[in-house]
PDB file of N, CA and C in Angstrom:
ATOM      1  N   UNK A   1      91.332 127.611 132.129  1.00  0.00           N
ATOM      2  CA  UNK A   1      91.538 127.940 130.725  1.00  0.00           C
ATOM      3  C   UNK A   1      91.831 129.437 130.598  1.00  0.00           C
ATOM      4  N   UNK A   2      92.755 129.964 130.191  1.00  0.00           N
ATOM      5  CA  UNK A   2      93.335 130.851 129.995  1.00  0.00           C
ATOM      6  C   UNK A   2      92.921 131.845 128.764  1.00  0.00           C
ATOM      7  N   UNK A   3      91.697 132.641 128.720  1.00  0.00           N
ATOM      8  CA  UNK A   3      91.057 133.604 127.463  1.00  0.00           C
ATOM      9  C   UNK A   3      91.579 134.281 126.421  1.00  0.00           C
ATOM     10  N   UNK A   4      92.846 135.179 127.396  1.00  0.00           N
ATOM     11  CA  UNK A   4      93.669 135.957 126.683  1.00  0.00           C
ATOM     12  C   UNK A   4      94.966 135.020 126.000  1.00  0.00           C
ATOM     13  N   UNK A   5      95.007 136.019 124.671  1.00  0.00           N
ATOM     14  CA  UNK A   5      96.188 135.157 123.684  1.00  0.00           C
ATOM     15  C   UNK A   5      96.918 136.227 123.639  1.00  0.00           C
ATOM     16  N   UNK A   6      98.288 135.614 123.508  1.00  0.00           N
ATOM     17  CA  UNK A   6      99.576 136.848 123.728  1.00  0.00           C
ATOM     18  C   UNK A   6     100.208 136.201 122.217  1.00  0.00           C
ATOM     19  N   UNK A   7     100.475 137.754 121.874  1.00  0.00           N
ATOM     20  CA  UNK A   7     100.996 137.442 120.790  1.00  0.00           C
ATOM     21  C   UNK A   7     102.388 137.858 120.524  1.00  0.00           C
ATOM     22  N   UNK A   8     103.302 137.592 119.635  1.00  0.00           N
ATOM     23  CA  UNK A   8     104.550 137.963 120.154  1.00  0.00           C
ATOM     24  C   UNK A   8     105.063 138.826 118.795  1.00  0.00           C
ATOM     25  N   UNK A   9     105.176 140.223 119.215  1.00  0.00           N
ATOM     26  CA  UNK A   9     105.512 141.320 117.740  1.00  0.00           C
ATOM     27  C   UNK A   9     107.073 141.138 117.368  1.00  0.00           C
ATOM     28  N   UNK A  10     107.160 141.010 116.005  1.00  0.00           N
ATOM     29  CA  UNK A  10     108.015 141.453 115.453  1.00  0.00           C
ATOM     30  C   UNK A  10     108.424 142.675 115.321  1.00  0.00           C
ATOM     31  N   UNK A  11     108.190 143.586 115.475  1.00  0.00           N
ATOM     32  CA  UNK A  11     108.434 144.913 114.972  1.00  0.00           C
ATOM     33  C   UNK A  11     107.735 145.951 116.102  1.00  0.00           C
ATOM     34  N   UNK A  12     108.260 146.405 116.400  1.00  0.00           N
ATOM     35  CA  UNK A  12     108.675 147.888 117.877  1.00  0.00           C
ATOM     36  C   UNK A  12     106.924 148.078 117.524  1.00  0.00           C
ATOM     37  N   UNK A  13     106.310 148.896 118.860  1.00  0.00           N
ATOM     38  CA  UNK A  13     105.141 149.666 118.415  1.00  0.00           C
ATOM     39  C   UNK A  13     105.159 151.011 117.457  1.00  0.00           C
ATOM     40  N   UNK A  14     106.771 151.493 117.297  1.00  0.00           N
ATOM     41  CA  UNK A  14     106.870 152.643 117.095  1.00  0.00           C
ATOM     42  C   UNK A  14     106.557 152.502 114.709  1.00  0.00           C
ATOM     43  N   UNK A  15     107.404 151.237 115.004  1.00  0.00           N
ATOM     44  CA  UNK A  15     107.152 150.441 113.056  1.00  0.00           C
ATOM     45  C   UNK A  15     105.949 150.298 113.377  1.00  0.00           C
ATOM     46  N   UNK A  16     105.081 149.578 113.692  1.00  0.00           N
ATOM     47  CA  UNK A  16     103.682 149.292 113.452  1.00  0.00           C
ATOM     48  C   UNK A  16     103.039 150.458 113.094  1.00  0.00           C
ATOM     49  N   UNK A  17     103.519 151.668 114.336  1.00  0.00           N
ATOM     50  CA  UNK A  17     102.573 152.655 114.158  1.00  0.00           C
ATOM     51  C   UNK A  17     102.779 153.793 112.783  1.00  0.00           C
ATOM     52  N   UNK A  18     104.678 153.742 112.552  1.00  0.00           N
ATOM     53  CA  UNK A  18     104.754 154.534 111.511  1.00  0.00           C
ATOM     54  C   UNK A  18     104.146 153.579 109.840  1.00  0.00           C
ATOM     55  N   UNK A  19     103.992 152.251 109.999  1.00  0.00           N
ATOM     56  CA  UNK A  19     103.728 151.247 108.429  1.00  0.00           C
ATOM     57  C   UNK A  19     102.423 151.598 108.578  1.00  0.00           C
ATOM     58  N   UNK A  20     101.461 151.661 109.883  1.00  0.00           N
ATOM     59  CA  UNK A  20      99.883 151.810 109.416  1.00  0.00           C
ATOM     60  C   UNK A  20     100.192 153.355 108.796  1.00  0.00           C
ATOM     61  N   UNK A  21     100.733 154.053 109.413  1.00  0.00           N
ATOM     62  CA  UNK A  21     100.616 155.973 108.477  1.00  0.00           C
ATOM     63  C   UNK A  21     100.805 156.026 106.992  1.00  0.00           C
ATOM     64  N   UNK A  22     101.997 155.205 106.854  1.00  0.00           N
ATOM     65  CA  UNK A  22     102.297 154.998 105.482  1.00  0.00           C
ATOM     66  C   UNK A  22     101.574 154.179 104.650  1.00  0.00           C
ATOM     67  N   UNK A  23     100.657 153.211 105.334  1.00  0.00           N
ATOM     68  CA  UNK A  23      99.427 152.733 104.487  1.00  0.00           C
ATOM     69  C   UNK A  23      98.575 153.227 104.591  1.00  0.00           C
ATOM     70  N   UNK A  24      98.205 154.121 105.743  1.00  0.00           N
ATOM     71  CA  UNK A  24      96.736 154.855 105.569  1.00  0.00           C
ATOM     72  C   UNK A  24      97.111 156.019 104.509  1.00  0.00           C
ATOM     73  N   UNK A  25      98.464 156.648 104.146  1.00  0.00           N
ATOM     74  CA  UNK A  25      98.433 157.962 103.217  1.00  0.00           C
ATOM     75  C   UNK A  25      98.443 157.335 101.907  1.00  0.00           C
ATOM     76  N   UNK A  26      99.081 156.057 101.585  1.00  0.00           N
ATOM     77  CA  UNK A  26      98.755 155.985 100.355  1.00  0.00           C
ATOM     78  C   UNK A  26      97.410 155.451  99.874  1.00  0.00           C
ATOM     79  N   UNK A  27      96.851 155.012 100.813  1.00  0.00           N
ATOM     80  CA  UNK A  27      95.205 154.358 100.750  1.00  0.00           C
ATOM     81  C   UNK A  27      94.301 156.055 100.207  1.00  0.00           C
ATOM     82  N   UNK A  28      94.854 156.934 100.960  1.00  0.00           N
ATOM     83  CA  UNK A  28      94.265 158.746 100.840  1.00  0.00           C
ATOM     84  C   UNK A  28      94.463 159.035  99.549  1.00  0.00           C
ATOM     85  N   UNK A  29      95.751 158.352  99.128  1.00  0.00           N
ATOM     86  CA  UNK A  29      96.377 159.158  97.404  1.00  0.00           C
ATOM     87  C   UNK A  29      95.401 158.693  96.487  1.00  0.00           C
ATOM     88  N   UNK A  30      94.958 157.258  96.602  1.00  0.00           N
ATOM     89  CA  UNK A  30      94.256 156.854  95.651  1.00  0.00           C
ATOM     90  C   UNK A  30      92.689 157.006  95.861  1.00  0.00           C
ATOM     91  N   UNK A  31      92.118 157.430  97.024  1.00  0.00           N
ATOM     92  CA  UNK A  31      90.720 158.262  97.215  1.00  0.00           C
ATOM     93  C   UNK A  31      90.328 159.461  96.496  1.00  0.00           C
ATOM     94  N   UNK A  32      89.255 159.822  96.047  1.00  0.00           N
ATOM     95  CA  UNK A  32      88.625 160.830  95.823  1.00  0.00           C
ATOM     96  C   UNK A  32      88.261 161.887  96.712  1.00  0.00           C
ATOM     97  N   UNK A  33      89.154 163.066  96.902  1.00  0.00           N
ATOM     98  CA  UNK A  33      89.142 164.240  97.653  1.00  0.00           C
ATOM     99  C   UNK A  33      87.695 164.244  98.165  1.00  0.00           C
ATOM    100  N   UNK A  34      87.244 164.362 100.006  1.00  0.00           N
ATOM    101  CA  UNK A  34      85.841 164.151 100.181  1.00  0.00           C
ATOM    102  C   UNK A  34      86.036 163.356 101.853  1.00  0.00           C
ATOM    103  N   UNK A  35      85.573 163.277 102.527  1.00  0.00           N
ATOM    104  CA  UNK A  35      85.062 163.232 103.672  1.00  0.00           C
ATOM    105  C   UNK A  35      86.468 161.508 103.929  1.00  0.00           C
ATOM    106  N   UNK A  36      86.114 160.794 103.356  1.00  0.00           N
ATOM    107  CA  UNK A  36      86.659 159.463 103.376  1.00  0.00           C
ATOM    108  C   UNK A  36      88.308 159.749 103.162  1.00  0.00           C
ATOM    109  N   UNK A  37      88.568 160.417 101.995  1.00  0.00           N
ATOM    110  CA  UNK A  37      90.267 161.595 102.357  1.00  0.00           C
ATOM    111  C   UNK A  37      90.212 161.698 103.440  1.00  0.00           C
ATOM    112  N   UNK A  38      90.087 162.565 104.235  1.00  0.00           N
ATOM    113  CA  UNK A  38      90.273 163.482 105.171  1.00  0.00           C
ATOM    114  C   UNK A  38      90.440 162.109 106.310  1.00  0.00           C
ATOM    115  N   UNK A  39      89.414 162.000 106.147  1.00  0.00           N
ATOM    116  CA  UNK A  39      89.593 160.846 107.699  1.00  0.00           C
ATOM    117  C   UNK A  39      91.196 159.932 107.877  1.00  0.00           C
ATOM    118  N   UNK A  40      91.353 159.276 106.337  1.00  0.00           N
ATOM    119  CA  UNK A  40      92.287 158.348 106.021  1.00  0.00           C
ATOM    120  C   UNK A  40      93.460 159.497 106.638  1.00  0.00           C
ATOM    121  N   UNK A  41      93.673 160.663 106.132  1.00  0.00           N
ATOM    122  CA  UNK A  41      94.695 161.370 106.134  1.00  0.00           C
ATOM    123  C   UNK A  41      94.987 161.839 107.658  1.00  0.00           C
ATOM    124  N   UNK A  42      93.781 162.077 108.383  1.00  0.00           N
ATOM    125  CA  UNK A  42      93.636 162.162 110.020  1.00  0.00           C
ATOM    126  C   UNK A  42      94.317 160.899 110.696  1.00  0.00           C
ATOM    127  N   UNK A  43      94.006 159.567 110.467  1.00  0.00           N
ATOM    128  CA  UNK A  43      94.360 158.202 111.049  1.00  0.00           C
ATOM    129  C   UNK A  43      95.941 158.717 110.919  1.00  0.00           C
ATOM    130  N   UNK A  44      96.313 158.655 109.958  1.00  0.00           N
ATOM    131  CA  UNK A  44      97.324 158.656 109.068  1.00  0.00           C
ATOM    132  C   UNK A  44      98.422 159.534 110.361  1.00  0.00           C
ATOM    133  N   UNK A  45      98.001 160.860 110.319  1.00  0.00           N
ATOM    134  CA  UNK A  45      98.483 161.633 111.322  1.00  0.00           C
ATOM    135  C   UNK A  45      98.629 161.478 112.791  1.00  0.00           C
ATOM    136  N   UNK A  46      97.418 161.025 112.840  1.00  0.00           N
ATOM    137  CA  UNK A  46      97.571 160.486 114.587  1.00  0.00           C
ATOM    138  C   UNK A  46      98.440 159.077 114.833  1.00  0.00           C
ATOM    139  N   UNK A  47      98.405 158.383 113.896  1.00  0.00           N
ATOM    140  CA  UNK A  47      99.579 157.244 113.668  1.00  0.00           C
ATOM    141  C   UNK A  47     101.164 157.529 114.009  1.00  0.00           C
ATOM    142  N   UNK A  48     101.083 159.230 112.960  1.00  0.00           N
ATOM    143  CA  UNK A  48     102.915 159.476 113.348  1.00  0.00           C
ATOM    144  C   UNK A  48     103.122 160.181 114.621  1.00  0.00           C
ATOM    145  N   UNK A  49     102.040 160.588 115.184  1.00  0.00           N
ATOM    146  CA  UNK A  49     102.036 161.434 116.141  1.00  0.00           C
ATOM    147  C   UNK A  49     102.125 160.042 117.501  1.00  0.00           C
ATOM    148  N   UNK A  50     101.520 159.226 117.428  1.00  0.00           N
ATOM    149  CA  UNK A  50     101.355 158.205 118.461  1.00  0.00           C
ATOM    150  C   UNK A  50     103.131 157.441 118.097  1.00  0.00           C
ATOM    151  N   UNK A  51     103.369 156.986 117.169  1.00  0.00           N
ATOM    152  CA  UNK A  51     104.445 156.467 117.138  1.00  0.00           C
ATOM    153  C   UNK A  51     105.304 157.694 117.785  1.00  0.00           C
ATOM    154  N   UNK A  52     105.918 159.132 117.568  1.00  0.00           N
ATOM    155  CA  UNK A  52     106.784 159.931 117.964  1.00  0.00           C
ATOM    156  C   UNK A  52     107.058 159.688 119.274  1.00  0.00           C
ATOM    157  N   UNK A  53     105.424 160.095 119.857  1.00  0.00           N
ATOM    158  CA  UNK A  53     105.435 160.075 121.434  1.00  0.00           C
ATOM    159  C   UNK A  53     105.784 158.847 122.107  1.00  0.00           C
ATOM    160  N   UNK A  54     105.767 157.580 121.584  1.00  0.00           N
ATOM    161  CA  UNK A  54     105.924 156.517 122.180  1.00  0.00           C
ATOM    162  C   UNK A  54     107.302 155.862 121.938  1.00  0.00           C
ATOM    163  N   UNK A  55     108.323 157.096 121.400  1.00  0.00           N
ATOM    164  CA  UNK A  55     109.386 156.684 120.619  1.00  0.00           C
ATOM    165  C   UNK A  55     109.751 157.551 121.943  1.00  0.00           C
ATOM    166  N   UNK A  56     109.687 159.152 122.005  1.00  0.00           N
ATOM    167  CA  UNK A  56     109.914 159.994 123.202  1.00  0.00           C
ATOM    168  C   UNK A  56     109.656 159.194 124.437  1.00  0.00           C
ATOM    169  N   UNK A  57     108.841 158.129 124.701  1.00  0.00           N
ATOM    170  CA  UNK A  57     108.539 158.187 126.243  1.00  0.00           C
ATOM    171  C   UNK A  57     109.719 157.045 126.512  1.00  0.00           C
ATOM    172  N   UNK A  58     110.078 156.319 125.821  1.00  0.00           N
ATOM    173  CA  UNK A  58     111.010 155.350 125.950  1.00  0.00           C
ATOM    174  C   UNK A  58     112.252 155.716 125.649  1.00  0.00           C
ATOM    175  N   UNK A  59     112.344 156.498 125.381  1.00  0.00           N
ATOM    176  CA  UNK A  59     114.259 157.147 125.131  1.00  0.00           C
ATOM    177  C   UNK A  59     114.271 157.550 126.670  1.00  0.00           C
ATOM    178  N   UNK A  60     115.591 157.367 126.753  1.00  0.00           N
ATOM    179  CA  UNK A  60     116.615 157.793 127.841  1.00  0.00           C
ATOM    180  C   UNK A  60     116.947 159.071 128.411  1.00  0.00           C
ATOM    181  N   UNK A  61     116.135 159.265 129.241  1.00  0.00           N
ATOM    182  CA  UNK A  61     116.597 160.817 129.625  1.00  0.00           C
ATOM    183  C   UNK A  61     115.076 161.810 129.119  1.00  0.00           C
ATOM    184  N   UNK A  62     113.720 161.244 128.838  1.00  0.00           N
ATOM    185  CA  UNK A  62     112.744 161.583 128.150  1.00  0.00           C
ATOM    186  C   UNK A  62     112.964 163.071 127.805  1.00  0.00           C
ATOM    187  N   UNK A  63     113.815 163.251 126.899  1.00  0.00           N
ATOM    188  CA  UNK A  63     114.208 164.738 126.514  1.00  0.00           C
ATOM    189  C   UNK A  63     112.979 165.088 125.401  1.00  0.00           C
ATOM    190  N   UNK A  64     112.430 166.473 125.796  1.00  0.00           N
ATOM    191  CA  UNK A  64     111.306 166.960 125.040  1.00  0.00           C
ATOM    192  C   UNK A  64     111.520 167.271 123.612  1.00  0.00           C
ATOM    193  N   UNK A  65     110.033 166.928 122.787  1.00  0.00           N
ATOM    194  CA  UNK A  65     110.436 166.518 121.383  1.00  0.00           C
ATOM    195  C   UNK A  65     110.699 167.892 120.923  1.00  0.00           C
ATOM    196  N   UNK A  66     111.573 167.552 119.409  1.00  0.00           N
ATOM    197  CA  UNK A  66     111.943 169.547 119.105  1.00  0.00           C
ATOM    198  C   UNK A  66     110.926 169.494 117.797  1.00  0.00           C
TER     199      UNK A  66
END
């Protein structure tokens, strides 16, 4: 019996990772400035930052980001 389930994505890791940023910042807009902001807005960042790099490591020629 086989545990692991494979699932099959529609959409690049690089969309996943930029749609969670764009839902974690507007989830931030409608928060009250305060500890729970900040975090949302952190996810948020490391989201576009993880999508960039994983957009860079798979291009052709891994030319460094500008």
């Amino acid at each position: 019996m086989n545990i692991w389930r494979r699932f099959n994505q529609t959409e690049t890791l690089e969309q996943r990772l930029s749609n969670e940023a764009v839902r974690l910042r507007k989830e931030a807009q409608g928060t009250p400035p305060g500890i729970q902001r900040e975090r949302l807005i952190r996810r948020a960042r490391q989201a576009e930052t993880a999508s960039r790099m994983t957009e860079w490591l798979t291009s052709p020629g891994l030319q460094p980001p500008k």
